[in-house]
Protein backbone atom coordinates (compact mmCIF):
# COMPACT_ATOMS: atom_id res chain seq x y z
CA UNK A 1 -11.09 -3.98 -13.24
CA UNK A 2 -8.45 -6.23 -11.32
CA UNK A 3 -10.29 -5.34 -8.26
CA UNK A 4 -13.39 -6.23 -9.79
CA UNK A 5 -11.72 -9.84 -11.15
CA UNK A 6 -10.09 -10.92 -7.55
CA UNK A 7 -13.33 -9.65 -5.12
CA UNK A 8 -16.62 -9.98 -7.52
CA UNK A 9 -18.34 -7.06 -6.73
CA UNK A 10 -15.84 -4.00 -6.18
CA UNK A 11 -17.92 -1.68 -3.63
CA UNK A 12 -18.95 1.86 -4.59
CA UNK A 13 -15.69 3.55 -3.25
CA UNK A 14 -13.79 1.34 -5.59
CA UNK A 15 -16.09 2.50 -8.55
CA UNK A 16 -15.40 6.45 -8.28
CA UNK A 17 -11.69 6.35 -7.04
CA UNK A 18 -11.14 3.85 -10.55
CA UNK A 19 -13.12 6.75 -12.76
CA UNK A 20 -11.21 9.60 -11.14
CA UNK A 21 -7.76 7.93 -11.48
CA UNK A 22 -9.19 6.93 -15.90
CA UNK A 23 -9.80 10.47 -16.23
CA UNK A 24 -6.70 12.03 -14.43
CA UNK A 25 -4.63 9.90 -16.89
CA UNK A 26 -7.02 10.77 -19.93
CA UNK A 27 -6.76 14.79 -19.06
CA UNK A 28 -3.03 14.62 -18.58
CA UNK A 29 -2.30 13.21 -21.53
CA UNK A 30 -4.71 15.30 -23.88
CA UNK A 31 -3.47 18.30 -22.02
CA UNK A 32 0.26 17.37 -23.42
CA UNK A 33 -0.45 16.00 -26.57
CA UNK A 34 -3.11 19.94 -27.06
CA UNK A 35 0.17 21.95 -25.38
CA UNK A 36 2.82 20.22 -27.84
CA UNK A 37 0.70 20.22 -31.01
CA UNK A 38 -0.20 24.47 -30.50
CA UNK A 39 3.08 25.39 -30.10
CA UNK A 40 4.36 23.36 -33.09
CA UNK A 41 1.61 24.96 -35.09
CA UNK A 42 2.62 28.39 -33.36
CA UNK A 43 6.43 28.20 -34.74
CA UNK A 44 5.37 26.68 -37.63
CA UNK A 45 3.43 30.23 -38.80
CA UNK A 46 6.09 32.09 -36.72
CA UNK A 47 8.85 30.50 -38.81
CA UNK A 48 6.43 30.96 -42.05
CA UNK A 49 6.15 35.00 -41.41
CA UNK A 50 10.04 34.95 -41.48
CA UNK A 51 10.53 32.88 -44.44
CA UNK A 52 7.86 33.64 -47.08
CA UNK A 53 7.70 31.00 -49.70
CA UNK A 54 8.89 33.72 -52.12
CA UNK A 55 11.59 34.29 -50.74
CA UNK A 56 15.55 33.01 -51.39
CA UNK A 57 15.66 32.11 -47.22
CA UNK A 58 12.49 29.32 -47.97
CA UNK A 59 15.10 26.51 -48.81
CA UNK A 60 16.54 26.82 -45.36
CA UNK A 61 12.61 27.21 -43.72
CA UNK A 62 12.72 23.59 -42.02
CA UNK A 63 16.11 23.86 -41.27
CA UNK A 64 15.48 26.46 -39.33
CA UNK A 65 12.05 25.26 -38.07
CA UNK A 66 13.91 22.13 -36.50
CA UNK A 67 16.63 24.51 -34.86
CA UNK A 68 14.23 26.69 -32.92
CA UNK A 69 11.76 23.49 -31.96
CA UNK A 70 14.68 21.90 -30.51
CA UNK A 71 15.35 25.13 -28.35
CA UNK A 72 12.41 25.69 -27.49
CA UNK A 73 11.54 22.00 -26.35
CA UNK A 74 14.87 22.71 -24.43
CA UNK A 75 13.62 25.68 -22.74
CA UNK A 76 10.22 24.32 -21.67
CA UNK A 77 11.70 21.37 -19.94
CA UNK A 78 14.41 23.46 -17.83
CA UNK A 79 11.30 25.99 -16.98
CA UNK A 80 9.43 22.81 -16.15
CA UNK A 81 12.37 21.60 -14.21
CA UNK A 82 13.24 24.32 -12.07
CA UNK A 83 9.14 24.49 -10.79
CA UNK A 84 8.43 23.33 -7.53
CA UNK A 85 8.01 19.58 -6.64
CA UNK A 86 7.46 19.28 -10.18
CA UNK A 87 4.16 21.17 -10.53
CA UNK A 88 4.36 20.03 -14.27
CA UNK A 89 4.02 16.30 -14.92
CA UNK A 90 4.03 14.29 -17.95
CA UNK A 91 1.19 11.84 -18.81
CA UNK A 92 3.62 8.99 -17.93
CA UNK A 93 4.60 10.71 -14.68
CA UNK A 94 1.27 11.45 -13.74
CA UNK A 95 0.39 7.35 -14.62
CA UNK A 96 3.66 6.10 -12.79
CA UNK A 97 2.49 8.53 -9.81
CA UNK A 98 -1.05 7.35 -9.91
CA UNK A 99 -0.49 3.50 -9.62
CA UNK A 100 0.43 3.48 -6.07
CA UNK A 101 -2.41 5.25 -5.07
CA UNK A 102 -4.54 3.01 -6.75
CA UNK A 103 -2.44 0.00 -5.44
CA UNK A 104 -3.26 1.71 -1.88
CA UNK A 105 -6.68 2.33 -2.57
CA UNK A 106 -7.01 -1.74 -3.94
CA UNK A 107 -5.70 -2.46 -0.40
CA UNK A 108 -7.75 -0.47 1.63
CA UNK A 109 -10.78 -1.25 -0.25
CA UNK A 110 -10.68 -4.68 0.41
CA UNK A 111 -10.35 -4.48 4.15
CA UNK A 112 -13.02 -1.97 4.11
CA UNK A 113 -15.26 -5.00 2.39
CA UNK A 114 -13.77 -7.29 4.98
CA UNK A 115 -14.92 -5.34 7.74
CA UNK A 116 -18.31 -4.70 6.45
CA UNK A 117 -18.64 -8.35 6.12
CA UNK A 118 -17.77 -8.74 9.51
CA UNK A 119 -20.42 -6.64 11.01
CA UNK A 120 -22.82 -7.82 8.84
CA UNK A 121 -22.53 -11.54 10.31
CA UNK A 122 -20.39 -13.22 7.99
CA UNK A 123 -17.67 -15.29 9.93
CA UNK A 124 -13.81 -15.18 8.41
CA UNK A 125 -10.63 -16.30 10.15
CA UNK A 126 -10.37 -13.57 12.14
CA UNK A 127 -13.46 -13.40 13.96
CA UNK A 128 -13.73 -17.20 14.08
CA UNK A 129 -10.10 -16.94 15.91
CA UNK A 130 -11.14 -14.30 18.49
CA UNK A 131 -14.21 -15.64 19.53
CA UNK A 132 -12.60 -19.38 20.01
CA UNK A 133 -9.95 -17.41 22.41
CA UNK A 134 -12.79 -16.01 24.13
CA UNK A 135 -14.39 -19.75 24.46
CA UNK A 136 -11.05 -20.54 25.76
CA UNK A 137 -10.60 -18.06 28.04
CA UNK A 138 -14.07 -19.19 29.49
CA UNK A 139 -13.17 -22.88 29.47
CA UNK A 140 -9.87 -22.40 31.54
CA UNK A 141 -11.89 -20.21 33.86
CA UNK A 142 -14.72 -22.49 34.76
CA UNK A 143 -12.46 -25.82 34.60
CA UNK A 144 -9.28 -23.97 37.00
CA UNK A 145 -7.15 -25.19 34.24
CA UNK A 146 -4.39 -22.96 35.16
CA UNK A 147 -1.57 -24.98 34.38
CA UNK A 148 -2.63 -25.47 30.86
CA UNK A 149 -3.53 -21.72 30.68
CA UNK A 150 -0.02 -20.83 31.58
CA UNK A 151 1.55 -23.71 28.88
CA UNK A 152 -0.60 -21.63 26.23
CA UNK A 153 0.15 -18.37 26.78
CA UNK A 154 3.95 -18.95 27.21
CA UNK A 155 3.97 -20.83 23.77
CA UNK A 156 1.89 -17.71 22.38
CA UNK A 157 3.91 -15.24 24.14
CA UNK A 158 7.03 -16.34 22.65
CA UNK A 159 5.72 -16.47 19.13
CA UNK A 160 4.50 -12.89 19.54
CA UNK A 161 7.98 -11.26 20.50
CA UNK A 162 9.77 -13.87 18.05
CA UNK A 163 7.89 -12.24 15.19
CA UNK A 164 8.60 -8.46 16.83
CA UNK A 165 12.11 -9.02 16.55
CA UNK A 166 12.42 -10.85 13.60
CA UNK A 167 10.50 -7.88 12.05
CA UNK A 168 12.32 -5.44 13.16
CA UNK A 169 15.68 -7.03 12.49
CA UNK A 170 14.50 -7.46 8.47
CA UNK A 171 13.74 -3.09 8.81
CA UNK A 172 17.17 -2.86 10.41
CA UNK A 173 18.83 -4.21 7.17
CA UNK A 174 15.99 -2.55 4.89
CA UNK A 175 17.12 0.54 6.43
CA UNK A 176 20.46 0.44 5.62
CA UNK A 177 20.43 -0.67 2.02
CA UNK A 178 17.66 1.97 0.93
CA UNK A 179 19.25 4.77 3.11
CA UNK A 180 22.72 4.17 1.07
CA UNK A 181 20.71 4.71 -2.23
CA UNK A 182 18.99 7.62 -0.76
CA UNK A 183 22.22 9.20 0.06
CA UNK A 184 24.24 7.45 -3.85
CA UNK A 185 21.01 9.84 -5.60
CA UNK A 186 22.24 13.22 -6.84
CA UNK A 187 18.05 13.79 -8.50
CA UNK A 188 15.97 15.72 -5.80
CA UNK A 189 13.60 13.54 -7.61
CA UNK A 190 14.86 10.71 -7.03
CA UNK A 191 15.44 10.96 -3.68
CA UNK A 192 11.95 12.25 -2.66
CA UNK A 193 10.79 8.73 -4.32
CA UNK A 194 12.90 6.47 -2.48
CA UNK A 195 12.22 8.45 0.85
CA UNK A 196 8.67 8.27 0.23
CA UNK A 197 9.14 4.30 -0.14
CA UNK A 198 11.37 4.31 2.77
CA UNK A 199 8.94 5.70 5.09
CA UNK A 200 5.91 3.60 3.91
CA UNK A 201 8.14 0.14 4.79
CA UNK A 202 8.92 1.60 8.23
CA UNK A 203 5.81 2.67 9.20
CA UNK A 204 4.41 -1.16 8.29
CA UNK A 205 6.83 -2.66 9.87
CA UNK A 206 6.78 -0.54 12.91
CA UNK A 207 3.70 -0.93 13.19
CA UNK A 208 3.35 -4.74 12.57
CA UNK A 209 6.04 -5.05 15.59
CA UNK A 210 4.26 -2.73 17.48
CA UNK A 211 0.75 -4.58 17.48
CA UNK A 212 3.06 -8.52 18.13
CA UNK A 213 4.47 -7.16 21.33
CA UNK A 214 0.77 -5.89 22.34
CA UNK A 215 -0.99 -8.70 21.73
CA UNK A 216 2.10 -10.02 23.98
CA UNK A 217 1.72 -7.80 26.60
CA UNK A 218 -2.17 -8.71 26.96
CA UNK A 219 -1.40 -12.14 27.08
CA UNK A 220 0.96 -11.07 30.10
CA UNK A 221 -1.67 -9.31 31.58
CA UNK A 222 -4.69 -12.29 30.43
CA UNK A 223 -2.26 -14.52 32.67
CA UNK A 224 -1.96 -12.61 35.79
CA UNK A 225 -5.92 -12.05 36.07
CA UNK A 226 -7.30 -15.22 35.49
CA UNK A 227 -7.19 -16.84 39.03
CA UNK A 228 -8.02 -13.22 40.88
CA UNK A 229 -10.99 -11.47 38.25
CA UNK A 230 -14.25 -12.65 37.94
CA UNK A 231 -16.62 -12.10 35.01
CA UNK A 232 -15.85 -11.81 31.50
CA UNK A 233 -12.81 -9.47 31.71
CA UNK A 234 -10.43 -11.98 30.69
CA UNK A 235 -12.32 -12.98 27.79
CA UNK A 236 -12.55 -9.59 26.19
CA UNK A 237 -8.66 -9.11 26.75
CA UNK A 238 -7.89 -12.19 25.13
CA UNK A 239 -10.41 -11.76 22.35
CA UNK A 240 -8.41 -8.15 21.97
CA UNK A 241 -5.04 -10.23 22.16
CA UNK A 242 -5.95 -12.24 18.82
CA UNK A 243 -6.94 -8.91 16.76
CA UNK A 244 -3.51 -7.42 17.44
CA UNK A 245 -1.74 -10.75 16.71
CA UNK A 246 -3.75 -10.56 13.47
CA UNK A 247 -2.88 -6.97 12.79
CA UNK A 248 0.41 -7.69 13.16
CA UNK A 249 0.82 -10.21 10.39
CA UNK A 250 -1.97 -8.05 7.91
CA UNK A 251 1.22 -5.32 8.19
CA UNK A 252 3.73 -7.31 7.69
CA UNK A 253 2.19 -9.17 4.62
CA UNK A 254 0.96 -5.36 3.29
CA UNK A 255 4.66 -4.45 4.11
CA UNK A 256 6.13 -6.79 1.07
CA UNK A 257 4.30 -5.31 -1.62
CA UNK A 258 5.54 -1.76 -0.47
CA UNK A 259 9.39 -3.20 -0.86
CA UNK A 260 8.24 -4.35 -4.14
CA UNK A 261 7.73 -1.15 -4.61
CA UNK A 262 11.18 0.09 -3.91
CA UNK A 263 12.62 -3.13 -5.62
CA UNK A 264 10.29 -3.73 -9.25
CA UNK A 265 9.19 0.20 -9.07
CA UNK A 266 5.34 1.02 -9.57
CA UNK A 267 4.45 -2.01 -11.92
CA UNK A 268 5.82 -4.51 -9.19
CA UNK A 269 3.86 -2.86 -6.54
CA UNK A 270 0.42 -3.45 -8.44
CA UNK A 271 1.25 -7.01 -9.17
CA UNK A 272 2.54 -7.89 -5.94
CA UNK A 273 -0.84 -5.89 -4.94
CA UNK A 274 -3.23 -7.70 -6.41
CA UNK A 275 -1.38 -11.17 -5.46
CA UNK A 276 -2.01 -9.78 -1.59
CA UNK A 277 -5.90 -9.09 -2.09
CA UNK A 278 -5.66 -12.99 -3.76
CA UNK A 279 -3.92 -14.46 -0.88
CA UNK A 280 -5.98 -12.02 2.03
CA UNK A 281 -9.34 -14.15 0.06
CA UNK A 282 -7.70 -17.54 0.95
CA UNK A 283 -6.79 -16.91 4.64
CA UNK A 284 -9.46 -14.88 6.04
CA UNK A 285 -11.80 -17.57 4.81
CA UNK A 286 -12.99 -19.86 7.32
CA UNK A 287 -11.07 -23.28 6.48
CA UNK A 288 -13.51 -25.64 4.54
CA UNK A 289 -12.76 -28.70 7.02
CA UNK A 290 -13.69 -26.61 9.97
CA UNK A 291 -17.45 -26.34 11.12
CA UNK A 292 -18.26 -22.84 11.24
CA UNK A 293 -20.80 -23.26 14.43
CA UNK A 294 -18.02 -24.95 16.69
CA UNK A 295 -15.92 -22.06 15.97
CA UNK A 296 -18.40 -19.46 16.88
C-alpha cells in the first residue's frame, strides 16, 4: 500500500511479495492464538478429570488450573528458547522480522521500476547526466580543449575521493559505537540483530566508497587518453565514470535508512524507507527548468 501511494502503480513483484508477507503475518498469528487456545482447553478437561465437580477438591479447581497454566506457559517458552535460532517465533516476532524485508523489497522494487524505465526510453537524472558527459567528452575532443578538460576532471576528481573518505570516516565511528553494543549484549538474540545491522551499514558504505574512488580512477584514466585515443573510447569511459559517481551516492543515501534501523529499530527503518523512495522520485527526475532534448 505505501508503495502503491509514493510510485502509482506498484509493479507485479511488488504485488506477490506484499500478499506473501499479509499472509505470513495472518498464519503466524492464527497458528498462536489455535496453539494457546487447545492447550488451555486441554488442561482445562485435564484439571476437570482430577477435580470432579462432586467432589470436596472442586473449590480449589481454578486455583489449581492457574498454577499448572502458569507452569506450563513456563515450560513452553524455555523449550521454545533453547531451539535453534529461534525456530519458534511469535506473531510479533515474525511481524518485527518481516518489516525489513519488506523495507528491502520497497527499495529494490523501485530501482527495478527505475531501470525498466530507463530502457524503455524514459530520460531521468541519471541517464540525462551520462549522456551530457559523453557530449562532453566529444566536445573537448573535437575542440582540443585540453586545458579545460584537465580543470574538470581535477574539480571532479577531488569531489569523488572527498566523498570516499568522508564515507568511510562516518563507518569508522559507526563501527565503533555499534561494535561496543554488540560486545555490552549478553542475548544471543540480541546480538545476532545488531550484527545483522552492522553488516548491512558496512557493506553500503563500502560499497558507496568503493564505486566514488572508481568513478575517480576512470576519470584518471578519461584524462590520460584523450589527446592519444581516437574514436569514442573516451566517451564510453566517461559515460561509465557518471554511473559509478551515481552509485555511489544511491548507497550512501540507502545506507541511512539501514542506521535507522539500528537507531529507531524496524518501525524507523520503514519510515525512513519510504521517505528514500519519496526523495529517489524528486532527484532522478529530470529538473523541470531543464530541456530534456539538450540534455540528451
Amino acid at each position: 500500500t505505501a508503495f502503491s501511494l509514493l510510485t502509482g502503480s506498484p509493479p507485479p513483484i511488488m504485488k506477490f511479495i506484499q500478499t506473501c508477507l499479509y499472509l505470513a503475518v495472518c498464519f503466524s498469528c492464527s497458528v498462536e492464538k489455535t496453539a494457546g487456545f487447545s492447550t488451555q482447553k486441554t488442561m482445562n478437561n485435564s484439571i476437570g478429570s482430577k477435580f470432579p465437580q462432586g467432589s470436596k477438591s472442586h473449590t480449589f479447581r481454578w486455583k489449581s488450573q492457574d498454577n499448572l497454566w502458569y507452569n506450563h506457559r513456563r515450560s513452553v517458552i524455555s523449550e521454545r528458547n533453547a531451539l535453534p535460532f529461534n525456530m519458534v517465533l511469535s506473531g510479533e516476532q515474525t511481524l518485527q522480522g518481516g518489516i525489513p524485508i519488506f523495507s528491502v523489497a520497497i527499495l529494490l522494487g523501485y530501482h527495478v521500476g527505475l531501470l525498466r524505465s530507463e530502457k524503455s526510453g524514459i530520460p531521468t537524472w541519471r541517464s540525462c547526466q551520462a549522456k551530457t558527459r559523453m557530449k562532453w567528452s566529444k566536445h573537448v575532443r573535437e575542440t582540443e580543449g585540453w586545458l579545460y578538460a584537465v580543470q574538470t576532471l581535477r574539480n571532479a576528481i577531488t569531489a569523488n575521493t572527498f566523498l570516499a573518505t568522508t564515507v568511510l570516516s562516518l563507518l569508522t565511528v559507526i563501527s565503533g559505537k555499534l561494535w561496543g553494543l554488540i560486545r555490552s549484549f549478553d542475548a544471543l538474540s540480541g546480538r545476532k540483530r545488531l550484527m545483522l545491522q552492522f553488516a548491512s551499514i558496512s557493506l553500503c558504505m563500502l560499497i558507496s566508497a568503493y564505486e566514488f574512488l572508481q568513478s575517480a580512477r576512470l576519470m584518471t584514466h578519461a584524462g590520460f587518453m584523450f589527446p592519444v585515443v581516437k574514436g569514442d573510447k573516451v566517451d564510453e569511459i566517461m559515460r561509465k565514470s557518471q554511473i559509478s559517481q551515481w552509485l555511489g551516492l544511491r548507497w550512501l543515501y540507502i545506507s541511512l535508512g539501514f542506521i535507522l534501523w539500528a537507531v529507531a529499530g524496524e518501525w524507523g527503518f520503514l519510515f525512513a524507507t519510504l521517505a528514500l523512495v519519496k526523495f529517489f522520485k524528486q532527484i532522478d527526475k529530470v529538473p523541470a527548468g531543464l530541456d530534456e532534448k539538450d540534455l540528451i
